[in-house]
Structures are given as C-alpha cells and as structure tokens.
N, C-alpha and C. Protein backbone atom coordinates (compact mmCIF):
# COMPACT_ATOMS: atom_id res chain seq x y z
N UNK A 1 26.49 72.27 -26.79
CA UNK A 1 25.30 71.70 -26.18
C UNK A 1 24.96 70.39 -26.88
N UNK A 2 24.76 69.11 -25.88
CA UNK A 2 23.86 68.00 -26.56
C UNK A 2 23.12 67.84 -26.76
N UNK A 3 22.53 67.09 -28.20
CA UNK A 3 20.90 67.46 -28.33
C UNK A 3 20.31 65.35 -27.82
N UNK A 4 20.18 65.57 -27.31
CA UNK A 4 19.67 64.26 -27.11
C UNK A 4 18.46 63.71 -26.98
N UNK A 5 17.58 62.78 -27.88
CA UNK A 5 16.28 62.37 -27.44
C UNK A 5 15.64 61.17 -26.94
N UNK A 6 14.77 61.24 -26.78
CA UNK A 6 14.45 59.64 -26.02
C UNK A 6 12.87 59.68 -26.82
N UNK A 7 12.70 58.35 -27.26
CA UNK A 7 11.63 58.19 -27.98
C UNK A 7 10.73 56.61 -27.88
N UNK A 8 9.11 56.75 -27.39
CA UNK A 8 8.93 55.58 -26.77
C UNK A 8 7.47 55.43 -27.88
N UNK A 9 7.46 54.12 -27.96
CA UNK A 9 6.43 53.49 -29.18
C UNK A 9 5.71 52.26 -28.48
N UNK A 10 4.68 52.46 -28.50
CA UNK A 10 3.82 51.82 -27.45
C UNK A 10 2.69 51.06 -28.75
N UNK A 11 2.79 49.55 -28.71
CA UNK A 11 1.65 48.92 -30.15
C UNK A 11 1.19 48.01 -29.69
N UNK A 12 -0.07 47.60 -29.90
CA UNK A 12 -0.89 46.24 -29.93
C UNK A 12 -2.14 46.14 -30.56
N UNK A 13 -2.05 45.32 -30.66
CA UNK A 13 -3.32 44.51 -32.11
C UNK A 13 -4.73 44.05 -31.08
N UNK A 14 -3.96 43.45 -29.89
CA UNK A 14 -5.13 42.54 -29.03
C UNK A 14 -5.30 42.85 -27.52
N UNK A 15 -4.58 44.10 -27.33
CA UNK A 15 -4.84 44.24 -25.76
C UNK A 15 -6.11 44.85 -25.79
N UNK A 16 -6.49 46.09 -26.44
CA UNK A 16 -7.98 46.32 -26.45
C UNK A 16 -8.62 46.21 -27.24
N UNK A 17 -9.84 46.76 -27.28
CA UNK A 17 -10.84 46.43 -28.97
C UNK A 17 -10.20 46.76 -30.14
N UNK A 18 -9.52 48.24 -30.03
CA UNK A 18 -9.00 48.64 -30.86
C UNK A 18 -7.85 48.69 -30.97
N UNK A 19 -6.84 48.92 -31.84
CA UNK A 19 -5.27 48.51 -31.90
C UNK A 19 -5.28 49.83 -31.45
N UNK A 20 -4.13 49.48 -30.78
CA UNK A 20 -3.12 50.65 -29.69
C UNK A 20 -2.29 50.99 -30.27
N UNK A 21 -1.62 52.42 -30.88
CA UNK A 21 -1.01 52.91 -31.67
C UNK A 21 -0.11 54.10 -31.10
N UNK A 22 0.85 54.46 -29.69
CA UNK A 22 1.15 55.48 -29.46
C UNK A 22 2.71 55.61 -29.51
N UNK A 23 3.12 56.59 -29.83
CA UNK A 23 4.42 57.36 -30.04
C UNK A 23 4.53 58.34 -29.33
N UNK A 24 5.71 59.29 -28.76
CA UNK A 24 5.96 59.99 -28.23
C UNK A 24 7.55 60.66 -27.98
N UNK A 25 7.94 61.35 -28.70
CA UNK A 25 9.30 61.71 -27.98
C UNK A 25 9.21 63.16 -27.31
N UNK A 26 10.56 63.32 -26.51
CA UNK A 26 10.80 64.48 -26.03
C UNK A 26 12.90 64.15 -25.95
N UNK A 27 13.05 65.75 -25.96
CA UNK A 27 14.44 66.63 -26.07
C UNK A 27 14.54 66.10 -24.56
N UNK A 28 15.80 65.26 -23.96
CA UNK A 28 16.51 65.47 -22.26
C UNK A 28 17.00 67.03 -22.38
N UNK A 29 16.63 68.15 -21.76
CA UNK A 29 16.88 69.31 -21.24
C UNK A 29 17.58 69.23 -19.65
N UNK A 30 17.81 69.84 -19.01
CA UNK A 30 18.55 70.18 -18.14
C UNK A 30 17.68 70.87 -17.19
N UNK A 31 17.98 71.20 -15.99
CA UNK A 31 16.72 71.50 -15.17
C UNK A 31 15.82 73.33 -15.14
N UNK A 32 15.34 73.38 -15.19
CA UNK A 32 14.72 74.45 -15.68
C UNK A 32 14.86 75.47 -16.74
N UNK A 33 15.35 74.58 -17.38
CA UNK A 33 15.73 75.26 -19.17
C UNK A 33 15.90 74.48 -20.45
N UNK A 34 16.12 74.98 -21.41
CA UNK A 34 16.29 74.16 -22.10
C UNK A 34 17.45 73.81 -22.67
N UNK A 35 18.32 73.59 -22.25
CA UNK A 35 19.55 73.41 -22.61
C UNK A 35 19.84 71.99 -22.59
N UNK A 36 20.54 71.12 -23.45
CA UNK A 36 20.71 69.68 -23.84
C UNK A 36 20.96 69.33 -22.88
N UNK A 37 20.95 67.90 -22.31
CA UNK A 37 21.86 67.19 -21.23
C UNK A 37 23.48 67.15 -21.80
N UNK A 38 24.51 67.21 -20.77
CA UNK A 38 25.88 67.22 -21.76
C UNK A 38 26.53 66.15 -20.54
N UNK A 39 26.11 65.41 -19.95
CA UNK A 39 26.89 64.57 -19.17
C UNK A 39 26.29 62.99 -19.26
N UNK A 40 27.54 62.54 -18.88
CA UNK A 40 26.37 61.07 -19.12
C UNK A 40 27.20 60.02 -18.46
N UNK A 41 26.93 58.72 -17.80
CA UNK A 41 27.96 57.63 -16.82
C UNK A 41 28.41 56.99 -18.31
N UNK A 42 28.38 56.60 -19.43
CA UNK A 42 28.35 56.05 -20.13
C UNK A 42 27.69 54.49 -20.54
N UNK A 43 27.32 54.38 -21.24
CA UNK A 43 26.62 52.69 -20.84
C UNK A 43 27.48 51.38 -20.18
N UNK A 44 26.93 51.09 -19.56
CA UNK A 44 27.90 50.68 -18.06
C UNK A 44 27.10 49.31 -18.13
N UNK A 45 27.90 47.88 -17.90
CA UNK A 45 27.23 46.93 -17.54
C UNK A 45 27.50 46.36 -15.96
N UNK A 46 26.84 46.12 -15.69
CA UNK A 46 27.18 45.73 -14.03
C UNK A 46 26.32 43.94 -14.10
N UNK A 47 27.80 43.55 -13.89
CA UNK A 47 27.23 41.77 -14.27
C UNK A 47 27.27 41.37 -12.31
N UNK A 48 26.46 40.90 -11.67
CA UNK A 48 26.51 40.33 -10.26
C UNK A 48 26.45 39.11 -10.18
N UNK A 49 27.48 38.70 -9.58
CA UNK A 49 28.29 37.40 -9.37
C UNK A 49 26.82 36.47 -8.63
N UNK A 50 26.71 37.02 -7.44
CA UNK A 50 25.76 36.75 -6.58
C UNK A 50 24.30 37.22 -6.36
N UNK A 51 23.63 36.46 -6.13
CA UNK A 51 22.20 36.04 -5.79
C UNK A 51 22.01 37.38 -4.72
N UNK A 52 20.52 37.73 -4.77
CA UNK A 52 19.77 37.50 -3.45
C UNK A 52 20.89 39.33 -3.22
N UNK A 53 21.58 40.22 -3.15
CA UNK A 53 22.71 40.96 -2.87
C UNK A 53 22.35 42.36 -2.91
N UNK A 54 22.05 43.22 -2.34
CA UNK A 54 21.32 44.57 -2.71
C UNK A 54 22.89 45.18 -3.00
N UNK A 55 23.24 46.13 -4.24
CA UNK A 55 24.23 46.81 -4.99
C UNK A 55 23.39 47.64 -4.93
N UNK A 56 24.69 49.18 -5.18
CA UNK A 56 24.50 50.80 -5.00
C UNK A 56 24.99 50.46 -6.37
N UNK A 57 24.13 51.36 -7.74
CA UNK A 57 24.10 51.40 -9.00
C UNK A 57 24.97 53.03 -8.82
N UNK A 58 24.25 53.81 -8.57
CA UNK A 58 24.67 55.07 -8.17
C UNK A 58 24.25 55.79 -7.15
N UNK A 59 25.21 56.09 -6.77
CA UNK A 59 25.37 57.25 -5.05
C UNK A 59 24.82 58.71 -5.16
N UNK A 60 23.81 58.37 -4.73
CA UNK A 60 22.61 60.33 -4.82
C UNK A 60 23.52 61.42 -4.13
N UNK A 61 24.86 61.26 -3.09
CA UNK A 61 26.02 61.81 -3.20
C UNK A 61 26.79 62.51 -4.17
N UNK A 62 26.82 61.74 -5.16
CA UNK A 62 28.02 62.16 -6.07
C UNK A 62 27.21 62.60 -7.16
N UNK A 63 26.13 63.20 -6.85
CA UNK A 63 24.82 63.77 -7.80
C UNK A 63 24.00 64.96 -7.07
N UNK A 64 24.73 66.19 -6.24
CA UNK A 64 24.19 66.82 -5.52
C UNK A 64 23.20 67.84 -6.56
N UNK A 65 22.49 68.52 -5.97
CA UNK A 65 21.83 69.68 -6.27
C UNK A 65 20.94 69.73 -7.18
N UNK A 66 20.03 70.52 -7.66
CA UNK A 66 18.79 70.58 -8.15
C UNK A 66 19.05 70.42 -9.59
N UNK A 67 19.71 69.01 -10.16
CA UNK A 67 19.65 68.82 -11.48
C UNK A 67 18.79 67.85 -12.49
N UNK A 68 19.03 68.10 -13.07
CA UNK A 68 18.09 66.91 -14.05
C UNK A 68 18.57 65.48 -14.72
N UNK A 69 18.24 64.66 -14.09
CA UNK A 69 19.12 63.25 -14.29
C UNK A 69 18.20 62.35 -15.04
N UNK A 70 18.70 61.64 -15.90
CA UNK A 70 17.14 60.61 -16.65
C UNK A 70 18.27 59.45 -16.48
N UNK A 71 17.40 58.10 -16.12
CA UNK A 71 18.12 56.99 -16.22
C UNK A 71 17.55 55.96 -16.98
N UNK A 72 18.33 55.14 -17.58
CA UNK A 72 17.79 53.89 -18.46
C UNK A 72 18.76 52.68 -17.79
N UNK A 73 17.98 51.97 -17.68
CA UNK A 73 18.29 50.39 -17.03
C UNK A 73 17.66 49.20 -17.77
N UNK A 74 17.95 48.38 -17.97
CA UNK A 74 18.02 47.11 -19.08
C UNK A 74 18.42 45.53 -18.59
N UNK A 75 17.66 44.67 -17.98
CA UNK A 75 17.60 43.73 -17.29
C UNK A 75 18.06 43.10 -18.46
N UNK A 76 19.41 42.48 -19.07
CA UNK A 76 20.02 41.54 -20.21
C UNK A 76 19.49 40.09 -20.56
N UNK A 77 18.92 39.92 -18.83
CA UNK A 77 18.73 38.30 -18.84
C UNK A 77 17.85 37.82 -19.96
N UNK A 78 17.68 36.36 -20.72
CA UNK A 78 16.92 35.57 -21.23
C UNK A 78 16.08 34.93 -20.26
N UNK A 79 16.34 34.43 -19.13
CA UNK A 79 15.24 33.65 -17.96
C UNK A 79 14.28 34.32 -17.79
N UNK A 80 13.07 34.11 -17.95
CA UNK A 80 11.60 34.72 -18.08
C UNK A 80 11.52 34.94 -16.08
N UNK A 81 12.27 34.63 -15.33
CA UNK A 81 11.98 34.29 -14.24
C UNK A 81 12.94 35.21 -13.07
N UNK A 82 14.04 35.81 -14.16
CA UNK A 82 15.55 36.40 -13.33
C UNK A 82 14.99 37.99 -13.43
N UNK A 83 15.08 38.64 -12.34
CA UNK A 83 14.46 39.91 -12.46
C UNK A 83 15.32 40.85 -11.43
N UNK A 84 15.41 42.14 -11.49
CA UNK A 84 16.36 43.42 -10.74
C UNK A 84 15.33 43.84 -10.19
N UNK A 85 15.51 44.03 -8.59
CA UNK A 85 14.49 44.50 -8.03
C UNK A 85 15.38 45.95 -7.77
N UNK A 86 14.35 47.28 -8.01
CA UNK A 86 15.31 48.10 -8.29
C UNK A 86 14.83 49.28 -7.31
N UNK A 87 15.44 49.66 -6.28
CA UNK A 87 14.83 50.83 -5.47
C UNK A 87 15.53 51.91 -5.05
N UNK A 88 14.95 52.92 -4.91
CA UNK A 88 15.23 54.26 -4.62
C UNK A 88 15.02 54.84 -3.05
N UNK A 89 15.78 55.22 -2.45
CA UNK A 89 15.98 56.18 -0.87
C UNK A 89 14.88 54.82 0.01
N UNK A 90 15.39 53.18 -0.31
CA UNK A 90 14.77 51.89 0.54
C UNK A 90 13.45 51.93 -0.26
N UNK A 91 12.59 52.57 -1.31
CA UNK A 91 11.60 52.44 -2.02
C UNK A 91 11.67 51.27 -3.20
N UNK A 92 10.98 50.60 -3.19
CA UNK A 92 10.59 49.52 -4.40
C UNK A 92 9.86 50.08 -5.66
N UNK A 93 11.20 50.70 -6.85
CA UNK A 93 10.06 51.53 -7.51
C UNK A 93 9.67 50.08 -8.44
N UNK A 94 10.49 48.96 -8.75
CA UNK A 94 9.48 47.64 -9.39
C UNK A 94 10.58 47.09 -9.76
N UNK A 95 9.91 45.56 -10.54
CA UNK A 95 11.10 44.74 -10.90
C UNK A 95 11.01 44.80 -12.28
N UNK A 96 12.78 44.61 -12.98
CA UNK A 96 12.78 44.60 -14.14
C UNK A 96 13.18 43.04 -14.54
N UNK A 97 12.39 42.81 -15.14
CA UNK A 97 12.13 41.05 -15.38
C UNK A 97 13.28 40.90 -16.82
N UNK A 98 13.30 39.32 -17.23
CA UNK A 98 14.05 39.22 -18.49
C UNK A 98 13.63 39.57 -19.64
N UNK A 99 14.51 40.90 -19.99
CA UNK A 99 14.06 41.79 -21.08
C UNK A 99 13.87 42.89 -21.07
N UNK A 100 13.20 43.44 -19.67
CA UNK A 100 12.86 44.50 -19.38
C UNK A 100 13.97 45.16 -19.46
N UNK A 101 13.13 47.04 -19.09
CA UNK A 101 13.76 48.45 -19.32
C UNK A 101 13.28 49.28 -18.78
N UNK A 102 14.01 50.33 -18.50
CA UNK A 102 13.30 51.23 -18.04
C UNK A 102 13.78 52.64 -18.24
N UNK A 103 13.43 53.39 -18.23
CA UNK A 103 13.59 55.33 -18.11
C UNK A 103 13.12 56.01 -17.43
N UNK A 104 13.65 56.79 -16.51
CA UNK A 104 12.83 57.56 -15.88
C UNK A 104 13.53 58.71 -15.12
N UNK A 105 13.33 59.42 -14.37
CA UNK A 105 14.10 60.70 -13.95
C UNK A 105 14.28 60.41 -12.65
N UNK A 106 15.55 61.05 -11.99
CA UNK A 106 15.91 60.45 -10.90
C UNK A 106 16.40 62.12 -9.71
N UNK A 107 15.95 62.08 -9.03
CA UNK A 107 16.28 63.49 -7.91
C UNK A 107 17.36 63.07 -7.09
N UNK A 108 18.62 62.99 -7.33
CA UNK A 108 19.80 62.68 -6.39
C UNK A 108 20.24 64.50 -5.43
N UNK A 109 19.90 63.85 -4.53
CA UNK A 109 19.83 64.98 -3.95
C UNK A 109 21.17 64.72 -2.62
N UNK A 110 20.85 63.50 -2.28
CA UNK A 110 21.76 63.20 -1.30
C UNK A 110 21.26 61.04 -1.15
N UNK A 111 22.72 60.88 0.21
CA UNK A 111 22.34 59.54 0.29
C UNK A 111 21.30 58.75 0.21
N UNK A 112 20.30 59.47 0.33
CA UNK A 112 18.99 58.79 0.66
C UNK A 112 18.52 58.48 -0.51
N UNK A 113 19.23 58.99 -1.46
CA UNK A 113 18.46 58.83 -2.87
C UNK A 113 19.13 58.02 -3.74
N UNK A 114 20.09 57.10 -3.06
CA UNK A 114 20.81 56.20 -4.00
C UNK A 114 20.20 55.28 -4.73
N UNK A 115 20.69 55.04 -5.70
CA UNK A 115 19.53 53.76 -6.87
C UNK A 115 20.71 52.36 -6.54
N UNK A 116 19.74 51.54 -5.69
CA UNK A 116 19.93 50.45 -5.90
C UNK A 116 19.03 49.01 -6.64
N UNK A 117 20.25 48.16 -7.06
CA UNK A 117 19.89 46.44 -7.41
C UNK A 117 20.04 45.64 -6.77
N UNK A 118 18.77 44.91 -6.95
CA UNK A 118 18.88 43.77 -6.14
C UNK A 118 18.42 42.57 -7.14
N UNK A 119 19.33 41.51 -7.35
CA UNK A 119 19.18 40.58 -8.53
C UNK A 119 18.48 39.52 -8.17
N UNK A 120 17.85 38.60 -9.01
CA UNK A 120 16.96 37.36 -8.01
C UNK A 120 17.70 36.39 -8.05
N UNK A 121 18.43 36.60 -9.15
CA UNK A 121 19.98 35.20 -9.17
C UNK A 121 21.23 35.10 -9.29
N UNK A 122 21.86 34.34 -9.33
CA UNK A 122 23.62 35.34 -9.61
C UNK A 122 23.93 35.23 -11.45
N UNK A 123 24.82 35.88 -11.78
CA UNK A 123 25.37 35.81 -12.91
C UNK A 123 24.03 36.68 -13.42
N UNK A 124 23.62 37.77 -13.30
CA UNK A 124 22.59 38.44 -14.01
C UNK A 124 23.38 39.51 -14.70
N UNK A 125 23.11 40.31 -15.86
CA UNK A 125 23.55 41.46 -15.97
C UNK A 125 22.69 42.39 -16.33
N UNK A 126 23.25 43.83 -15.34
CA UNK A 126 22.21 45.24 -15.74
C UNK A 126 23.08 45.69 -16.78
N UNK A 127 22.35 46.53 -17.97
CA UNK A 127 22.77 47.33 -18.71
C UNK A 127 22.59 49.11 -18.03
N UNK A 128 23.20 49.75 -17.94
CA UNK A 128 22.46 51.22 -17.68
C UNK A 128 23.30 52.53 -18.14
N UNK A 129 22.51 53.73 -18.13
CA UNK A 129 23.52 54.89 -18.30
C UNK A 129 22.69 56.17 -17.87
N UNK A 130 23.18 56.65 -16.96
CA UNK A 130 22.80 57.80 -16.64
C UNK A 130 23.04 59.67 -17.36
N UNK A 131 21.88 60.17 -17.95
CA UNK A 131 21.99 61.23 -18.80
C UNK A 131 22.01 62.06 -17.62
N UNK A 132 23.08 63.39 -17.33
CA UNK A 132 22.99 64.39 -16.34
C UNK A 132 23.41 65.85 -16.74
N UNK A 133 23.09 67.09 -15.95
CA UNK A 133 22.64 67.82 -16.53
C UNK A 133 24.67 68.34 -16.56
C-alpha cells in the first residue's frame, strides 16, 4: 500500500487585519476506505504547440467506476498573462494563470467527464499527474 500525502499552507501578513496562518494535510485514500492511493499517470508535461486549441488531458473512459482520483495541474508559464483554461464534462472549473496550480478530485465516470486544456497561447506548458485508486 502507498502512503501518500498532500499538504497545503495558506500565509499572509496583509490580506486581513490579522495575519493568515493556515495548514492542513490529509492521507490520498482510495474510495471508501482507507487504503493508500497505489496508481498514478506519472508527472507528465504536456507542452502545446498551438494557441487558442481545446486538448483531452485525460479520458473519463479510461477511468471507469466509482474510484478515487486526485489531480494536480501546474500552469509552468512565466507570462503573468498565459493561462489553461481548464474544464470538466464542457464545465469551466477556472483558469490556471502563470504560476498557478491546482488539486482537486476528479469523478471519471465516463466520456463526459474528460479533463480538458485549453491554452491562451502557443508554446505553453502543463505540468500534471494523476493519483488513482
């Protein structure tokens, strides 16, 4: 079994009155138990040649049934301006701008649930890797 964790640190001095101080981890488990995640796409870069291009990251196909999937995605760019517009079953879950990241859990159940990119310029690169159960 893999023990794998994900751990998020949240700080600021000046967003509110008081400095913002939060931490948080949790164990990736598997779907209704606790058993490690033991699968994973490996960290994968997907560099797009072209502008403007909606790409299938991964196929909610080749991810059937009631499992537990966590994904992390990583917009590489330096341009404050180059951003992955990133959506789920035609949904806009948001854009990941230069720098940005993200984590979050994903229900591949079937086609409809494919995770796609859509880049704002060419020559961008995603970082990503999918943890599965």
């Amino acid at each position: 079994m893999a023990t794998t964790t994900a751990t998020i640190t949240l700080s600021s001095s000046d967003l509110l009155s008081d400095e913002l101080s939060l931490a948080t981890t949790c164990t990736l488990t598997g779907a209704s138990n606790s058993t490690g995640l033991t699968g994973t796409s490996g960290l994968g870069r997907k560099t797009v040649t072209g502008g403007h291009a909606e790409y299938v990251l991964f196929d909610g196909n080749d991810y059937t049934g009631e499992k537990a999937h966590k994904l992390f995605l990583k917009n590489t760019s330096t341009t404050a301006t180059e951003s992955f517009k990133i959506t789920i079953n035609n949904e806009e879950i948001g854009l990941l701008f230069a720098g940005d990241w993200a984590f979050f859990p994903w229900s591949a159940h079937d086609a409809d649930n494919d995770i796609k990119i859509d880049p704002s310029a060419a020559d961008m690169t995603l970082e990503y890797m999918l943890f599965t159960d």
